[in-house]
PDB file of N, CA and C in Angstrom:
ATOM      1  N   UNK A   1    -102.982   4.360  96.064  1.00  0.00           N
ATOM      2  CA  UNK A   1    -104.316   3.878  96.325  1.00  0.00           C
ATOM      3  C   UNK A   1    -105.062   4.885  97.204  1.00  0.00           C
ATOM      4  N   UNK A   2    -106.579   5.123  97.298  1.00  0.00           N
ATOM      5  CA  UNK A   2    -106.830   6.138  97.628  1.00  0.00           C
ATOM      6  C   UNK A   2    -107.837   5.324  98.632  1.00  0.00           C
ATOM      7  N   UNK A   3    -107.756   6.292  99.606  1.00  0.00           N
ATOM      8  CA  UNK A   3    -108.351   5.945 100.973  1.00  0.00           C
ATOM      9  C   UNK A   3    -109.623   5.944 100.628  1.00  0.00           C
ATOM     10  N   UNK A   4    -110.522   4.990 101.619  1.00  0.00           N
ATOM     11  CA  UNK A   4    -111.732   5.063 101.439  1.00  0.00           C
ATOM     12  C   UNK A   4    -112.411   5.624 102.137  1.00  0.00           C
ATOM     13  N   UNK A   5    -112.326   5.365 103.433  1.00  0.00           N
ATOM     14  CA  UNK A   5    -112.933   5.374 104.470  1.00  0.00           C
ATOM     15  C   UNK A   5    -112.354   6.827 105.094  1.00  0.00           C
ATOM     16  N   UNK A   6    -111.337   7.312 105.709  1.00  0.00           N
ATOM     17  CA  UNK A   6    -110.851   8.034 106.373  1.00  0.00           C
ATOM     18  C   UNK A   6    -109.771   8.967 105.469  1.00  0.00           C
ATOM     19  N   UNK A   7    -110.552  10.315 105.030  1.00  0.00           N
ATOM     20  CA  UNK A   7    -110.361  10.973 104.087  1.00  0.00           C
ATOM     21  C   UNK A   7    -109.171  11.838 103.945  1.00  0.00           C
ATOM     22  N   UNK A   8    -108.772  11.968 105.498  1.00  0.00           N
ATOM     23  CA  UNK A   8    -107.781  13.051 105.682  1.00  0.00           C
ATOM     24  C   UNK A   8    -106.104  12.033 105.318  1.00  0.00           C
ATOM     25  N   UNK A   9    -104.925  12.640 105.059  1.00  0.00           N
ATOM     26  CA  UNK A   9    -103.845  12.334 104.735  1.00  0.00           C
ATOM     27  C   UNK A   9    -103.083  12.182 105.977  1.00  0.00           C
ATOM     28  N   UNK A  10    -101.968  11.320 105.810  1.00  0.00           N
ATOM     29  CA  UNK A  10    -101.142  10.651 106.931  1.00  0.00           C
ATOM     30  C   UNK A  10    -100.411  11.515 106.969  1.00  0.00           C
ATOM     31  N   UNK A  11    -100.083  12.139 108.260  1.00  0.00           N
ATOM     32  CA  UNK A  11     -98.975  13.015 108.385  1.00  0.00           C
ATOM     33  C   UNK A  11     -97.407  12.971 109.406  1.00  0.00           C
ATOM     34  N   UNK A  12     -96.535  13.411 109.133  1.00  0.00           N
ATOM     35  CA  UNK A  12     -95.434  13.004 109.475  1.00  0.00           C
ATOM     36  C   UNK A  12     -95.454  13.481 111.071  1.00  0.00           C
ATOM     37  N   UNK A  13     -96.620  14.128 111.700  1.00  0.00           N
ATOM     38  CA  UNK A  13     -96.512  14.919 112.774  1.00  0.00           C
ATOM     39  C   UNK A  13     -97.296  14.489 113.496  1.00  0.00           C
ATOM     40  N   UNK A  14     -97.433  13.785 115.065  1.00  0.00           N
ATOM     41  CA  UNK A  14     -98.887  13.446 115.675  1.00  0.00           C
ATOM     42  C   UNK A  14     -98.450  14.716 117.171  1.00  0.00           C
ATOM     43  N   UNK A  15     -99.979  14.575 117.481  1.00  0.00           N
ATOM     44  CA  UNK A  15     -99.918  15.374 118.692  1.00  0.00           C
ATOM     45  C   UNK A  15     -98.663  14.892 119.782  1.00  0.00           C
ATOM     46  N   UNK A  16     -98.486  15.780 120.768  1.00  0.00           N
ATOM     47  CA  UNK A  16     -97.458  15.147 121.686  1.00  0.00           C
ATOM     48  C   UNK A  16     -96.005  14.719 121.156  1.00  0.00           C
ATOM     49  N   UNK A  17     -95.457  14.692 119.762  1.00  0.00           N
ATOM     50  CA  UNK A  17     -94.320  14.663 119.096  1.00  0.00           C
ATOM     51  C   UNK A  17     -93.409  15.767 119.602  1.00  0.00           C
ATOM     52  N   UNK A  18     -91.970  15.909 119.802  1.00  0.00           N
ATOM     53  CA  UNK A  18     -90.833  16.781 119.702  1.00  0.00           C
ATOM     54  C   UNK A  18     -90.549  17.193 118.771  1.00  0.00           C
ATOM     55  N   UNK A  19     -90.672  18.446 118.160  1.00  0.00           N
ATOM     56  CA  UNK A  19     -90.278  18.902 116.606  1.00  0.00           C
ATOM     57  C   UNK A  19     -89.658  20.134 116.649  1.00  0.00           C
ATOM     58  N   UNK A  20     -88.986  20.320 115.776  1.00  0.00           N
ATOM     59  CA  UNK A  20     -87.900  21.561 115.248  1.00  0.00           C
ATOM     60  C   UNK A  20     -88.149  22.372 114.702  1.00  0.00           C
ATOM     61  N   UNK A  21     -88.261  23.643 114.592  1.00  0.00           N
ATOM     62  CA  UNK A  21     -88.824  24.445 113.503  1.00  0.00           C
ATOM     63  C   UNK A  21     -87.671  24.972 112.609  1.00  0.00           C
ATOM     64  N   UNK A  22     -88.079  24.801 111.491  1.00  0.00           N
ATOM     65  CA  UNK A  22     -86.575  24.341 110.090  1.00  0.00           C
ATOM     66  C   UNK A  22     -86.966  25.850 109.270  1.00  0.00           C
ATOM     67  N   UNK A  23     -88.003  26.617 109.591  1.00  0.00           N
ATOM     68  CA  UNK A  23     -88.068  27.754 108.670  1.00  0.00           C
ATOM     69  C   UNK A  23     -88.927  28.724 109.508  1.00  0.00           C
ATOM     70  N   UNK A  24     -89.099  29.837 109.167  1.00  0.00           N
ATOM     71  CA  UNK A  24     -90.370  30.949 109.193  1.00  0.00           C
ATOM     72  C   UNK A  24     -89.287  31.529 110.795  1.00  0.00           C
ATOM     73  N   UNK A  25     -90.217  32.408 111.270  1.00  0.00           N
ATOM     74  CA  UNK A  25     -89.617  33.548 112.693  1.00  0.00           C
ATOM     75  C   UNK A  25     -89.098  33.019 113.599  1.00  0.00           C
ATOM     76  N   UNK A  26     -89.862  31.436 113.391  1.00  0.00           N
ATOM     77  CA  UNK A  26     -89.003  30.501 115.215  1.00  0.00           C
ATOM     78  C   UNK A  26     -88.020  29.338 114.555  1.00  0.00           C
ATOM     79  N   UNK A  27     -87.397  29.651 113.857  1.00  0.00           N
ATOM     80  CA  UNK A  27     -86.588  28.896 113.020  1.00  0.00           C
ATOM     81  C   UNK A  27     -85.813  28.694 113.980  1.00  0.00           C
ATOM     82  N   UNK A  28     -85.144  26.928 114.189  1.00  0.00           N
ATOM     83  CA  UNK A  28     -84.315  26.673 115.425  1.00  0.00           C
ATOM     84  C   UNK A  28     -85.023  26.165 116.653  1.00  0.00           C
ATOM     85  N   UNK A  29     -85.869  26.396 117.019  1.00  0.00           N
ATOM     86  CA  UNK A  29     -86.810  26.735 117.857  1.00  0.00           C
ATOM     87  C   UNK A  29     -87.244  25.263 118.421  1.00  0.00           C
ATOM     88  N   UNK A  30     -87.557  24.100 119.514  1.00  0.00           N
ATOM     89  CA  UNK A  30     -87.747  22.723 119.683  1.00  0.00           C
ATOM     90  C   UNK A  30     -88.961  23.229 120.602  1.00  0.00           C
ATOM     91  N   UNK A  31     -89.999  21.605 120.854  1.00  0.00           N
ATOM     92  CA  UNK A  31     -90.872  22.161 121.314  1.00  0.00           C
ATOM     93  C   UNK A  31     -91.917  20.934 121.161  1.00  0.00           C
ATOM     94  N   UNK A  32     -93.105  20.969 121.809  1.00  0.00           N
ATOM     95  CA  UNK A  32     -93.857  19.492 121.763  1.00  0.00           C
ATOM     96  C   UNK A  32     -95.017  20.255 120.957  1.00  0.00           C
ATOM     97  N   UNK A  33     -95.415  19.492 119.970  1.00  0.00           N
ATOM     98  CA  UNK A  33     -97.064  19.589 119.484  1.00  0.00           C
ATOM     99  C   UNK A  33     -97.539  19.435 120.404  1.00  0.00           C
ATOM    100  N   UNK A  34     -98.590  20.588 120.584  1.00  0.00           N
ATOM    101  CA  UNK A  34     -99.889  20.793 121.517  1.00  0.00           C
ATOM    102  C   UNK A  34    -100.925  20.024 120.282  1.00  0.00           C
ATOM    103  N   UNK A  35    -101.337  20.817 119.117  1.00  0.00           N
ATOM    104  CA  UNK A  35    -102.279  20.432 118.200  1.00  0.00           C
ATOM    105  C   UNK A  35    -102.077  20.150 117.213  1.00  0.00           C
ATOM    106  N   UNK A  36    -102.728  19.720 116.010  1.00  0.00           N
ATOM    107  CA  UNK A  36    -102.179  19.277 115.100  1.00  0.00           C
ATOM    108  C   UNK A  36    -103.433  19.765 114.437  1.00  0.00           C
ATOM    109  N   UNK A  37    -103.710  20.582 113.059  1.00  0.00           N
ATOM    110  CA  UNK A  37    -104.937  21.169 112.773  1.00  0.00           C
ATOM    111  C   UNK A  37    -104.413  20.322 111.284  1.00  0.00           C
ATOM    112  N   UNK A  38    -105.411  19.211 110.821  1.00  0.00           N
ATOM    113  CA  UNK A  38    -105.434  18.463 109.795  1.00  0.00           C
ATOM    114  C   UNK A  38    -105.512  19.152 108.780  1.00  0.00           C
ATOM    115  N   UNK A  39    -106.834  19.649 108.808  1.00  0.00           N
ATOM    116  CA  UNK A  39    -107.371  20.318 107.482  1.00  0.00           C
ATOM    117  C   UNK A  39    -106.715  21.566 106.943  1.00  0.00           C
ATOM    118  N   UNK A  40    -106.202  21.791 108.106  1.00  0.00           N
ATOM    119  CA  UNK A  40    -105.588  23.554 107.336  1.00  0.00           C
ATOM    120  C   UNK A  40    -103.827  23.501 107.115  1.00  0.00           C
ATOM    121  N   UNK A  41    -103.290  21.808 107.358  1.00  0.00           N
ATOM    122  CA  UNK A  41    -102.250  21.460 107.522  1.00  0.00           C
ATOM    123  C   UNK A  41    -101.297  22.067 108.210  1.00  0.00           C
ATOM    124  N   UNK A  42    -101.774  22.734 109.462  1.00  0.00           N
ATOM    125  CA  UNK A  42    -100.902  23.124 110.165  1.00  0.00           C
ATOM    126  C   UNK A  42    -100.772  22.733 111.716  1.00  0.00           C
ATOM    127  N   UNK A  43     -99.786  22.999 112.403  1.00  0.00           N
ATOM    128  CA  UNK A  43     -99.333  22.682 113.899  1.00  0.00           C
ATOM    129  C   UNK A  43     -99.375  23.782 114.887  1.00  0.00           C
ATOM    130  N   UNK A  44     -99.494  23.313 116.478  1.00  0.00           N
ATOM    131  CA  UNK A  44     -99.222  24.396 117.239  1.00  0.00           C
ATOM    132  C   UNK A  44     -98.197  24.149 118.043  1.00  0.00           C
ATOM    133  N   UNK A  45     -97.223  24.587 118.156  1.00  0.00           N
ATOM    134  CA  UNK A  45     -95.637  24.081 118.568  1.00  0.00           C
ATOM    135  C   UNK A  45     -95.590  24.807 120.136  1.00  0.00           C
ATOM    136  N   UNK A  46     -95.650  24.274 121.238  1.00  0.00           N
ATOM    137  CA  UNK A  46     -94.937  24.938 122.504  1.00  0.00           C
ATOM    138  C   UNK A  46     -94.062  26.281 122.285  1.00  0.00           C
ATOM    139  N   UNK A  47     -93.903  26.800 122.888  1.00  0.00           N
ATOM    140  CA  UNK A  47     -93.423  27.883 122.722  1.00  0.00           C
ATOM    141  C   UNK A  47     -92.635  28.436 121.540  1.00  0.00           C
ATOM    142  N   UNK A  48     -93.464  28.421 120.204  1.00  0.00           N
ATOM    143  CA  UNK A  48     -92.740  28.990 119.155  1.00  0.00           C
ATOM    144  C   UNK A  48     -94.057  29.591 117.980  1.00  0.00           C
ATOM    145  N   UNK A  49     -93.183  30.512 117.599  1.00  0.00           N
ATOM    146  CA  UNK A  49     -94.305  31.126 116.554  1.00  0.00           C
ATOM    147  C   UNK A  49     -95.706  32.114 117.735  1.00  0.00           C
ATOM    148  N   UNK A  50     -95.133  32.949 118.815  1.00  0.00           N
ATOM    149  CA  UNK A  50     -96.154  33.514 119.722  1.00  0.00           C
ATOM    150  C   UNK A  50     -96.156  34.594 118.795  1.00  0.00           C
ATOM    151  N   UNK A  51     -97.845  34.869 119.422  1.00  0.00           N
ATOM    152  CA  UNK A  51     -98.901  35.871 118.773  1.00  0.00           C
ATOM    153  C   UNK A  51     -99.180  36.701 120.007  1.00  0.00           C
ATOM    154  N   UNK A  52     -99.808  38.072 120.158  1.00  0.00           N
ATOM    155  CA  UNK A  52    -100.413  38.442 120.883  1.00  0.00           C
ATOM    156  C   UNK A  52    -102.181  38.916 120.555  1.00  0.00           C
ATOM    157  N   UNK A  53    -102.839  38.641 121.700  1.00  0.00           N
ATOM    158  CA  UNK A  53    -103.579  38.396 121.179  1.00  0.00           C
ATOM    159  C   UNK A  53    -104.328  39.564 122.138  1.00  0.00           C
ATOM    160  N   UNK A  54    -105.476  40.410 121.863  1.00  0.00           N
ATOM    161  CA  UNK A  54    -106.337  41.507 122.189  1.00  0.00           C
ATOM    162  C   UNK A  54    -107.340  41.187 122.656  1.00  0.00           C
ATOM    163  N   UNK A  55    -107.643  41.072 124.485  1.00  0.00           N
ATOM    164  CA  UNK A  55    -108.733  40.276 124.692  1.00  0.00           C
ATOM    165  C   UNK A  55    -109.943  42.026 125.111  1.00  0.00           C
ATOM    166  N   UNK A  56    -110.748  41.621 124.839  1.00  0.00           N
ATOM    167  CA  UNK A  56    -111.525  43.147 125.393  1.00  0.00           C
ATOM    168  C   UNK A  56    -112.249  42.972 126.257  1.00  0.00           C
ATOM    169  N   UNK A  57    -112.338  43.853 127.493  1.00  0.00           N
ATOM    170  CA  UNK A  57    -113.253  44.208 128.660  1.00  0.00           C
ATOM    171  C   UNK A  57    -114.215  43.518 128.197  1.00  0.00           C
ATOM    172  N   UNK A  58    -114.540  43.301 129.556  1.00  0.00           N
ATOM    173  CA  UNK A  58    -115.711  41.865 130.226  1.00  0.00           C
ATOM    174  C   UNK A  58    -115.902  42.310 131.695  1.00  0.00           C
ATOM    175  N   UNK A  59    -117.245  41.374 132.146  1.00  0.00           N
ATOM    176  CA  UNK A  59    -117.201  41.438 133.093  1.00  0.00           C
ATOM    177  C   UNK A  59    -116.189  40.842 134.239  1.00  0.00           C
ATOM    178  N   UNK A  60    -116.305  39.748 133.771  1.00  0.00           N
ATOM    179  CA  UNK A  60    -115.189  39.128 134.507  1.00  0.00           C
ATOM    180  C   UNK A  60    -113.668  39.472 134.603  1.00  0.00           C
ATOM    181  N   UNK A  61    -113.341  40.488 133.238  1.00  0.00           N
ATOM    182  CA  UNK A  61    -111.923  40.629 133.307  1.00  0.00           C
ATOM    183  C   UNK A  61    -112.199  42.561 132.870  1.00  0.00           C
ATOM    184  N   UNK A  62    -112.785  43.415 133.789  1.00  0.00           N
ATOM    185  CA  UNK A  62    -112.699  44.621 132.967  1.00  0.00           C
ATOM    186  C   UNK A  62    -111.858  45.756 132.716  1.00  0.00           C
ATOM    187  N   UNK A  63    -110.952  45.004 132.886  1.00  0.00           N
ATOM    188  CA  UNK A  63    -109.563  45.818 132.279  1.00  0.00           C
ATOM    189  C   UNK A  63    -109.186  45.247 130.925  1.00  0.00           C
ATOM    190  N   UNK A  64    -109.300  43.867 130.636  1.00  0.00           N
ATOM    191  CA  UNK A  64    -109.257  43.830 129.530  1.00  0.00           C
ATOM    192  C   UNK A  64    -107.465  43.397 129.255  1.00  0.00           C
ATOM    193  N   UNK A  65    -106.733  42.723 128.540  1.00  0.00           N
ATOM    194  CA  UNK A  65    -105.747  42.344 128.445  1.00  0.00           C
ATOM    195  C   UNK A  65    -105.181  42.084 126.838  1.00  0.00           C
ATOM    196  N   UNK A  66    -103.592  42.031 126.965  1.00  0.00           N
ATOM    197  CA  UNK A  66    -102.783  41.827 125.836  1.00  0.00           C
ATOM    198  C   UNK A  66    -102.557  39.984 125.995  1.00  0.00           C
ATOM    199  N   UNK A  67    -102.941  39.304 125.627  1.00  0.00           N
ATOM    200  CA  UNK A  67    -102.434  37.714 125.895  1.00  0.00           C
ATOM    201  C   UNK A  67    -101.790  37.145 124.992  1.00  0.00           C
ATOM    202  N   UNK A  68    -100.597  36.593 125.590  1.00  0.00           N
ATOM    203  CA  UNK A  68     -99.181  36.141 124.476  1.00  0.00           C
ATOM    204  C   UNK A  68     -99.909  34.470 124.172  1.00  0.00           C
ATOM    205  N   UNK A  69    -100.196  34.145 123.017  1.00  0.00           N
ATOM    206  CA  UNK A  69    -100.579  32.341 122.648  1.00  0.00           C
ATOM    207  C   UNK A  69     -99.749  31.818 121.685  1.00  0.00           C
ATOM    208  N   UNK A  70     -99.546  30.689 121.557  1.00  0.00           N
ATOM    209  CA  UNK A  70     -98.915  30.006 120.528  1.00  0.00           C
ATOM    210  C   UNK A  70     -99.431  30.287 119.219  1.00  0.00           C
ATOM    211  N   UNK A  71     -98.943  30.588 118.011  1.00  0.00           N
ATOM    212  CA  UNK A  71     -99.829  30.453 117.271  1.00  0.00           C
ATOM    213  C   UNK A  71     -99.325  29.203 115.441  1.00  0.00           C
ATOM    214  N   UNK A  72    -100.229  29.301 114.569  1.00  0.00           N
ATOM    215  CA  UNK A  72     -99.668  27.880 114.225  1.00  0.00           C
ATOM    216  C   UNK A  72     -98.725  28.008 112.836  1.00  0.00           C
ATOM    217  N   UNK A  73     -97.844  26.957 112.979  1.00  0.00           N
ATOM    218  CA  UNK A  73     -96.704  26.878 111.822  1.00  0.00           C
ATOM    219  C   UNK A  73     -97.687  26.012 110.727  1.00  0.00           C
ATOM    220  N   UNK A  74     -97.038  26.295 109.419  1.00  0.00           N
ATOM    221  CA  UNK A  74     -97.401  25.358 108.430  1.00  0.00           C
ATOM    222  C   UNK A  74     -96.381  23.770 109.038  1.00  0.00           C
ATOM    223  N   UNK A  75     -97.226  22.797 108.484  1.00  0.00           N
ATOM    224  CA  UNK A  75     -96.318  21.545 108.792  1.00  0.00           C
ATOM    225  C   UNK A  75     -95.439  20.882 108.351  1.00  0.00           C
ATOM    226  N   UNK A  76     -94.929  22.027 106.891  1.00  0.00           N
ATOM    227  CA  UNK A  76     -93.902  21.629 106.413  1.00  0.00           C
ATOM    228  C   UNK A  76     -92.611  22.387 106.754  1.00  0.00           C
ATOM    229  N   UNK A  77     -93.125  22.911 107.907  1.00  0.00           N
ATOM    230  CA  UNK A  77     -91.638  24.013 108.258  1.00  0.00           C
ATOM    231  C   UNK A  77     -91.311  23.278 109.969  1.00  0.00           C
ATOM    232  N   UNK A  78     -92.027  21.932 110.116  1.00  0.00           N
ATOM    233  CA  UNK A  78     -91.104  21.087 111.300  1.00  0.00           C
ATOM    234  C   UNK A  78     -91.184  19.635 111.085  1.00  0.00           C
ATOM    235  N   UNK A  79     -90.028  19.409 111.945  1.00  0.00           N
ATOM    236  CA  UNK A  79     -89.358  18.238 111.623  1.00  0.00           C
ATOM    237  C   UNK A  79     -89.096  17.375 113.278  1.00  0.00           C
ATOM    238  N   UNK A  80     -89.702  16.306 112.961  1.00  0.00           N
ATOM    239  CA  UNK A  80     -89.625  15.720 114.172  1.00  0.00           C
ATOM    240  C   UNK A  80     -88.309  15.154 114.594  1.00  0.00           C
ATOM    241  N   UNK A  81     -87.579  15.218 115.910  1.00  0.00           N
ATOM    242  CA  UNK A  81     -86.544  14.791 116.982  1.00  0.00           C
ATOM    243  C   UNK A  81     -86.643  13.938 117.047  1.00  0.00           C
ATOM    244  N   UNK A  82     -85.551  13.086 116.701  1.00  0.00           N
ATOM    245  CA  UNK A  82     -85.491  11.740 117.111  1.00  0.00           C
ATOM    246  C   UNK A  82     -84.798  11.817 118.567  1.00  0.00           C
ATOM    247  N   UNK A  83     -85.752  10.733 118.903  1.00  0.00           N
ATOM    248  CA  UNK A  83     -85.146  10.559 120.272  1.00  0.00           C
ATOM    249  C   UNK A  83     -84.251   9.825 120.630  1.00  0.00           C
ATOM    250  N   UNK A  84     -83.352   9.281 119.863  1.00  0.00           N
ATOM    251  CA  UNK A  84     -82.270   8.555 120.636  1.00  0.00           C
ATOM    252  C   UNK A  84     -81.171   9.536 120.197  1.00  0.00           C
ATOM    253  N   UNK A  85     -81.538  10.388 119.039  1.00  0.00           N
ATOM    254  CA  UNK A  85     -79.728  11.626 118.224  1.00  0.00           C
ATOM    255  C   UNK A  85     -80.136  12.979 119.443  1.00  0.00           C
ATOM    256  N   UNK A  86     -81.573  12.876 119.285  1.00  0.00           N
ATOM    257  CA  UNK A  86     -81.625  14.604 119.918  1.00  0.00           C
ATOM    258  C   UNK A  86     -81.299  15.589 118.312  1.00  0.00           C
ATOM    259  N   UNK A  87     -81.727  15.348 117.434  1.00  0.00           N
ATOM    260  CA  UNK A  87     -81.376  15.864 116.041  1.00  0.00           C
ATOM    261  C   UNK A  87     -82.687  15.739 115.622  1.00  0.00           C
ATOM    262  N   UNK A  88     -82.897  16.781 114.612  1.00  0.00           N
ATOM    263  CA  UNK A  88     -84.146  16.557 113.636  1.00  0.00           C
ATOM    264  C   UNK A  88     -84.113  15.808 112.509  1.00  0.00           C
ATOM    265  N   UNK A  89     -84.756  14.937 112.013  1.00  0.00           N
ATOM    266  CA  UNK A  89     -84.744  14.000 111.644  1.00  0.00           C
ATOM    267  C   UNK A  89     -86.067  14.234 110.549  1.00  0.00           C
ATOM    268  N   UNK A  90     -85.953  12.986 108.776  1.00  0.00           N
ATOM    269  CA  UNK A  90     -87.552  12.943 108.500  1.00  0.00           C
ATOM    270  C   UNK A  90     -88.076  11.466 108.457  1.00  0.00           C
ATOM    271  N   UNK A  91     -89.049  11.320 108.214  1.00  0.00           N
ATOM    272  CA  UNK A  91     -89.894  10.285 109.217  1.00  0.00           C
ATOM    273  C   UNK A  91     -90.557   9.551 107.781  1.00  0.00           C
ATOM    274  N   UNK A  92     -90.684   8.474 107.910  1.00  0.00           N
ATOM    275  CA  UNK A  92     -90.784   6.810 107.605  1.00  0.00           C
ATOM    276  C   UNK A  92     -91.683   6.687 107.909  1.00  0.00           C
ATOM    277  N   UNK A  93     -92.292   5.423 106.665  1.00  0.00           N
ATOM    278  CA  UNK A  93     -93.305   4.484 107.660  1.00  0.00           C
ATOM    279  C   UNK A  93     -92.964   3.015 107.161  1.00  0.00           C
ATOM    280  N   UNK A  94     -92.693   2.314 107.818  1.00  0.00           N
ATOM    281  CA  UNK A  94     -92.685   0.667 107.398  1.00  0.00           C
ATOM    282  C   UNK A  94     -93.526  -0.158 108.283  1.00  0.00           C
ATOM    283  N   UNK A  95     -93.352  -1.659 108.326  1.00  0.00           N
ATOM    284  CA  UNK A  95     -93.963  -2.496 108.815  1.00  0.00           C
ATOM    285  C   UNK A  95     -92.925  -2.887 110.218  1.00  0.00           C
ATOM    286  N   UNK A  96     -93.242  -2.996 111.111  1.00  0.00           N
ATOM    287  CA  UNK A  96     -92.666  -3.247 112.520  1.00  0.00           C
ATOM    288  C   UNK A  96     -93.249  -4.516 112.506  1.00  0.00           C
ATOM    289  N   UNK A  97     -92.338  -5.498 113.786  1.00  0.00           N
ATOM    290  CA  UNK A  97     -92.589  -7.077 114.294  1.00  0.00           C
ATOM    291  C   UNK A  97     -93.886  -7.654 113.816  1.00  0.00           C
ATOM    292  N   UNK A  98     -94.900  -6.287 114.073  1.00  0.00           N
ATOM    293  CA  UNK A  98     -96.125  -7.045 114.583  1.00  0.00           C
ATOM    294  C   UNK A  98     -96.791  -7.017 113.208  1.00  0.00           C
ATOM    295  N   UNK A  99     -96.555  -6.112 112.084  1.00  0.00           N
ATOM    296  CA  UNK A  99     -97.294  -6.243 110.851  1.00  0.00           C
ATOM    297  C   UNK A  99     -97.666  -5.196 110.381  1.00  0.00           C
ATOM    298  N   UNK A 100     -97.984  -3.999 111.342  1.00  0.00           N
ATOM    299  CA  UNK A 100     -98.257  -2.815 111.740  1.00  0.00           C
ATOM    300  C   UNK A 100     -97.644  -1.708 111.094  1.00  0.00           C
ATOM    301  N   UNK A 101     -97.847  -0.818 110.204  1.00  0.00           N
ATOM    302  CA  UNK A 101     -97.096   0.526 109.931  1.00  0.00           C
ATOM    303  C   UNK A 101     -96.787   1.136 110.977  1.00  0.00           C
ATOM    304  N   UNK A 102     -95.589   1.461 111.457  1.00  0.00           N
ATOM    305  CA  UNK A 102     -94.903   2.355 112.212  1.00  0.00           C
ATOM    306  C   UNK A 102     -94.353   3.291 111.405  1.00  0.00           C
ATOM    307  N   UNK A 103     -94.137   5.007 112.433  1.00  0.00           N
ATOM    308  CA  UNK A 103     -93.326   6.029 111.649  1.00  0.00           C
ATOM    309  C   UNK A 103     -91.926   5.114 112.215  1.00  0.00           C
ATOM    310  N   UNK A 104     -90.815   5.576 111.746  1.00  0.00           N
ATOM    311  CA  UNK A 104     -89.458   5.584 112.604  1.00  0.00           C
ATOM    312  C   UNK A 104     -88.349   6.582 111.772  1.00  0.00           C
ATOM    313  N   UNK A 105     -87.306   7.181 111.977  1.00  0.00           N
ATOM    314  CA  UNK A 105     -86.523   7.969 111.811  1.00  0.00           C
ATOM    315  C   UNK A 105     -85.870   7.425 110.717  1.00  0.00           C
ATOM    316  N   UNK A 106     -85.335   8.387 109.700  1.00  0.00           N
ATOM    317  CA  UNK A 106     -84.686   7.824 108.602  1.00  0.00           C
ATOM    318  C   UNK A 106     -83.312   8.435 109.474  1.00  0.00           C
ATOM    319  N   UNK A 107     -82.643   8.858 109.983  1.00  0.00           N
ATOM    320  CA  UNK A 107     -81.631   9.191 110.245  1.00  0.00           C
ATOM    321  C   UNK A 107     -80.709   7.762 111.089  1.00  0.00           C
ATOM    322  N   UNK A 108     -81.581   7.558 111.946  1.00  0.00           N
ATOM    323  CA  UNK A 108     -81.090   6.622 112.836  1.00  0.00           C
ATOM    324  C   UNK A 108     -81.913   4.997 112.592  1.00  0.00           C
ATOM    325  N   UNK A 109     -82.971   4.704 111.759  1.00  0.00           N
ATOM    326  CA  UNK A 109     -83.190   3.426 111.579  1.00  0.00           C
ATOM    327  C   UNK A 109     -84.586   3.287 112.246  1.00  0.00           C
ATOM    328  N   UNK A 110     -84.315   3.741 113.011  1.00  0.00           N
ATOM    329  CA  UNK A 110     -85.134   3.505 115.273  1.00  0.00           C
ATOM    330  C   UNK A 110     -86.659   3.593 114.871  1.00  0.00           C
ATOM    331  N   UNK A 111     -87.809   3.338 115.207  1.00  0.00           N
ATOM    332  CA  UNK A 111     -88.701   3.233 114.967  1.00  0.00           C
ATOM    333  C   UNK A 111     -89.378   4.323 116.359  1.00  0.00           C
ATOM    334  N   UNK A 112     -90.239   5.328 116.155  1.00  0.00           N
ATOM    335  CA  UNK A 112     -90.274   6.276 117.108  1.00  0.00           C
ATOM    336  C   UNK A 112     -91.411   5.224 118.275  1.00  0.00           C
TER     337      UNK A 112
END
């Protein structure tokens, strides 16, 4: 059934989540979503996947600098931690007590 109202797709990843990186340079790699970029389906993972980045003379800074940033994974190369294994895990959605779609862990049952 196709959404009406709210166009973008449900994703297995919300901001502030613990996730694993399962492929690409930081493969292995754990870490909290900072961002979550919908449209371009990708993530920005805590310390994984760093870029450097070329800032140029300014006034304020006129030396000018090399700056190390996160930069972003596709979102099919992490996998969210369950928190009760400490394992990466893939993610569910059912109905909880209240009626409500919840994600919860297919590994362990647990509702995140």
């Amino acid at each position: 059934m196709e959404r009406k109202f709210n166009k973008q797709p449900k994703l297995h990843v919300k901001s502030g989540d613990t996730v694993q990186v399962i492929a690409g340079n930081s493969k292995g790699k754990t870490g909290k979503v900072l961002e979550v970029l919908v449209k371009k389906n990708r993530v920005i993972v805590e310390g994984a996947s760093m870029i450097k980045k070329h800032i140029k003379p300014s006034a304020q800074n006129p030396q000018g600098e090399i700056k190390e940033t996160e930069g972003t994974i596709h979102i099919s190369n992490v996998m969210v931690v369950d928190p009760s294994t400490g394992k990466a895990s893939r993610i569910g959605r059912k109905l909880n007590e209240a009626g409500k779609l919840q994600r919860f862990s297919k590994a362990s049952g647990k509702f995140l």
